[in-house]
Protein backbone atom coordinates (compact mmCIF):
# COMPACT_ATOMS: atom_id res chain seq x y z
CA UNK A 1 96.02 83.59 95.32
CA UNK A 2 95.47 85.90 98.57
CA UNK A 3 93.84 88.72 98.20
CA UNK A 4 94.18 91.28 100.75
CA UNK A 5 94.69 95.52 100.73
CA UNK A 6 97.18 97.54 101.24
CA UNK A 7 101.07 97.51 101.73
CA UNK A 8 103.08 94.38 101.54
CA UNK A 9 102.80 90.98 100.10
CA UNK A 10 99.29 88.97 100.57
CA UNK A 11 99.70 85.71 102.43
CA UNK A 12 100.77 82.59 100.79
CA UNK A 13 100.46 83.73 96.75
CA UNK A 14 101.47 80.72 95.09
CA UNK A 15 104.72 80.35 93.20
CA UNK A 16 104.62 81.73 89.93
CA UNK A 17 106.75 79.37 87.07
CA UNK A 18 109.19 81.11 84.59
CA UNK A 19 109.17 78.97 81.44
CA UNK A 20 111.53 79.39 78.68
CA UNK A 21 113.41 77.20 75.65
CA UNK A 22 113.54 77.86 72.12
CA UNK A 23 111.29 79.15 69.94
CA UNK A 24 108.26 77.20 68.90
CA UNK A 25 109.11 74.69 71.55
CA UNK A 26 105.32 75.08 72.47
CA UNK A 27 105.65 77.82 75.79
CA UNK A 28 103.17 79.82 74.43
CA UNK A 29 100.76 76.68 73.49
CA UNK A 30 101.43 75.60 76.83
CA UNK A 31 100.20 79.25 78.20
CA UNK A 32 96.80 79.57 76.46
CA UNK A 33 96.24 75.54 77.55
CA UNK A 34 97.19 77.37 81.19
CA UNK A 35 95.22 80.56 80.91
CA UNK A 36 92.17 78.66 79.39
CA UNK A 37 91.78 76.09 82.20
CA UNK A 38 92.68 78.73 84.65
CA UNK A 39 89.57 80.74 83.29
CA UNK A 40 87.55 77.64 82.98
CA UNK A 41 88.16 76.89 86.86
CA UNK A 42 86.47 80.32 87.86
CA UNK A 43 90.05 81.87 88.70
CA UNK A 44 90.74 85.20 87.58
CA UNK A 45 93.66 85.83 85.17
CA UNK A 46 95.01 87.86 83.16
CA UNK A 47 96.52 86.76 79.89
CA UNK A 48 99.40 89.52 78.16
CA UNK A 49 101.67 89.18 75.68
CA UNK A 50 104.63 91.96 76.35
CA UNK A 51 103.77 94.16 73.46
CA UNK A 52 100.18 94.50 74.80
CA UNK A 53 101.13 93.67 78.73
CA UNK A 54 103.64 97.38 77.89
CA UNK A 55 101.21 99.19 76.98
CA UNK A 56 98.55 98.13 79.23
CA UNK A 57 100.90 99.14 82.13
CA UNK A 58 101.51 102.98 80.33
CA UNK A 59 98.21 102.96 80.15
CA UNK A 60 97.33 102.68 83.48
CA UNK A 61 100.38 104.70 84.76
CA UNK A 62 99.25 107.44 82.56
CA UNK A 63 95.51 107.42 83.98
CA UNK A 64 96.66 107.02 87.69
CA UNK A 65 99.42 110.15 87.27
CA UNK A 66 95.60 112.10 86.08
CA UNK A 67 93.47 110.78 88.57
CA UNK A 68 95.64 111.08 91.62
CA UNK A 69 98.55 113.72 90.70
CA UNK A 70 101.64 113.69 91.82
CA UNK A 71 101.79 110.26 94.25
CA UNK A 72 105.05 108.78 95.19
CA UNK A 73 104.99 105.52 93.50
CA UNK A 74 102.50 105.12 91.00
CA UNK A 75 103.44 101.97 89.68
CA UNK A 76 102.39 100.14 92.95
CA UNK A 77 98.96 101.52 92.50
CA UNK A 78 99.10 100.04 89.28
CA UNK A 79 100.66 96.87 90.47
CA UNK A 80 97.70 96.61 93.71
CA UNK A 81 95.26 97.84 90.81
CA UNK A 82 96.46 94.72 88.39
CA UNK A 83 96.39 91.52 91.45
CA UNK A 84 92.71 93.26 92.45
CA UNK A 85 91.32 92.41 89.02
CA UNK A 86 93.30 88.66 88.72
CA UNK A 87 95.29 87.78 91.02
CA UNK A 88 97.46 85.87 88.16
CA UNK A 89 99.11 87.21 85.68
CA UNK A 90 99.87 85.22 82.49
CA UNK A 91 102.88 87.11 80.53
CA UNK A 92 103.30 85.66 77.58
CA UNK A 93 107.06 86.50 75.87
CA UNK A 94 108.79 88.29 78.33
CA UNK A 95 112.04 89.77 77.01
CA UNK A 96 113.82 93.46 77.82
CA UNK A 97 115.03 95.61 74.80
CA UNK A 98 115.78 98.83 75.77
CA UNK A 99 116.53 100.75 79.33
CA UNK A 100 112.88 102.31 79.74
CA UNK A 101 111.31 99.41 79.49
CA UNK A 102 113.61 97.46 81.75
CA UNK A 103 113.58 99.88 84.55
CA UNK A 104 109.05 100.19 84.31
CA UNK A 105 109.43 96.16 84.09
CA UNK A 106 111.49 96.01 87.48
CA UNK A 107 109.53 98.61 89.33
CA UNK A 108 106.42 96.98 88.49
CA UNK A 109 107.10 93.62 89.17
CA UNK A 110 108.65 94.41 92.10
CA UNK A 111 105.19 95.69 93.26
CA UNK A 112 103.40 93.14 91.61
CA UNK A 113 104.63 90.35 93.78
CA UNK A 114 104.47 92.80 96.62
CA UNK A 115 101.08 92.99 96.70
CA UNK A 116 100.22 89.32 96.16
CA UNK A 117 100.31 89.01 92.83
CA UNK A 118 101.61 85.52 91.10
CA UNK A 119 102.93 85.68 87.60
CA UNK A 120 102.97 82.66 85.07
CA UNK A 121 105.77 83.47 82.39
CA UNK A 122 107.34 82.78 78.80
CA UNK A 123 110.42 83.36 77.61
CA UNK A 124 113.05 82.33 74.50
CA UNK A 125 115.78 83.44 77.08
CA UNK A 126 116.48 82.02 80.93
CA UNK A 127 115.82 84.75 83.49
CA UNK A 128 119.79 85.63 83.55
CA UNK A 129 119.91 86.12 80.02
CA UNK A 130 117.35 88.85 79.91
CA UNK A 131 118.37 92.13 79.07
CA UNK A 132 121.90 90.63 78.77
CA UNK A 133 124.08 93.38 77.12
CA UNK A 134 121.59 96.31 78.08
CA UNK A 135 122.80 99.77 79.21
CA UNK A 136 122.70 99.94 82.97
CA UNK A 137 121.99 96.42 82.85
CA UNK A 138 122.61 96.14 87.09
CA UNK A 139 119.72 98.68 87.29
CA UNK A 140 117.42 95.88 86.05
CA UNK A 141 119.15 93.22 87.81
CA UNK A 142 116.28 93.27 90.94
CA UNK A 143 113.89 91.99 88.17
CA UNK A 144 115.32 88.90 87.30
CA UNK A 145 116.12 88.52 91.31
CA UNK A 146 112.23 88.93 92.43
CA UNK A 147 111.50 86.61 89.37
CA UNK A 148 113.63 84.09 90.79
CA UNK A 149 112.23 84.59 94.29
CA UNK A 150 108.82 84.39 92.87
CA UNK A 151 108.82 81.88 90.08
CA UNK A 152 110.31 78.24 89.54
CA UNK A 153 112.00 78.93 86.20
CA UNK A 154 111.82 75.69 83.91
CA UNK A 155 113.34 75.55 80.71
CA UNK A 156 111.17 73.42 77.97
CA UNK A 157 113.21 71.38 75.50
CA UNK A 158 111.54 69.60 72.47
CA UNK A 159 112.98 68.36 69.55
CA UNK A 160 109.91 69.76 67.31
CA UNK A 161 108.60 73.24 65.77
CA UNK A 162 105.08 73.18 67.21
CA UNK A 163 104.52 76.62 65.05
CA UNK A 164 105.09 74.63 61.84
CA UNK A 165 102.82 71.91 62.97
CA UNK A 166 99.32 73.83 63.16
């Protein structure tokens, strides 16, 4: 995964993958496997579940709006600030409930694969399907685009549980 500074998207990231299927069909099993070897290898990542992955983001957002005041798009500073510490961002769960978090999701990914970044992601719902009968839904429409742009989407389909068989 390039690295690279400022403005526009490092060379050659690699293609991030957008997996999704039912639940317990084994995604997130699949992700720590991912995230583990990943780690193992030397290659920084970063490993999020949304919950966590939401916060994180405020977080940062919050701290950059103190630090540097009133700058024009602070979520790219937090998107350049999140590929300079990994490069790969592991997102485990990704699903949309409300408006706020749907418009901070597509800003930030936006930025995210702007500046290099390559995101590894699981979902119960197919890219379309996210955010499906949301308010405004069109405004979050350029996430599920760049996803698509970014990310080989691959739906998983088992036949077994893999939470009830731990």
């Amino acid at each position: 995964a390039g690295g690279g500074g400022g403005g526009g998207r490092a060379a050659a990231a690699p293609r991030g993958v957008y997996i999704y299927g039912d639940p317990g069909a084994g995604k997130t099993m699949m992700m720590d496997m991912f995230h583990e070897t990943v780690r193992r290898a030397g290659l920084p990542s970063r490993r999020a579940h949304f919950h966590d992955f939401m916060l994180d983001m405020n977080r940062d957002l919050h701290r950059i709006r103190k630090q540097v005041g009133g700058v024009r798009d602070p979520l790219a500073l937090v998107a350049q600030g999140f590929v300079r510490e990994s490069p790969l961002l592991c997102f485990d769960e990704c699903h949309v409930l409300n408006v706020g978090d749907a418009l901070l999701m597509r800003s930030f990914f936006e930025r995210l694969f702007e500046a290099g970044g390559t995101v590894v992601a699981t979902s119960n719902l197919a890219p379309d399907e996210l955010y499906s009968s949301g308010i405004n839904r069109e405004v979050f429409q350029p996430f599920i685009d760049a996803i698509l742009k970014h990310c080989d989407p691959i739906r998983l389909t088992v036949g077994e549980d893999f939470r009830s068989s731990k």
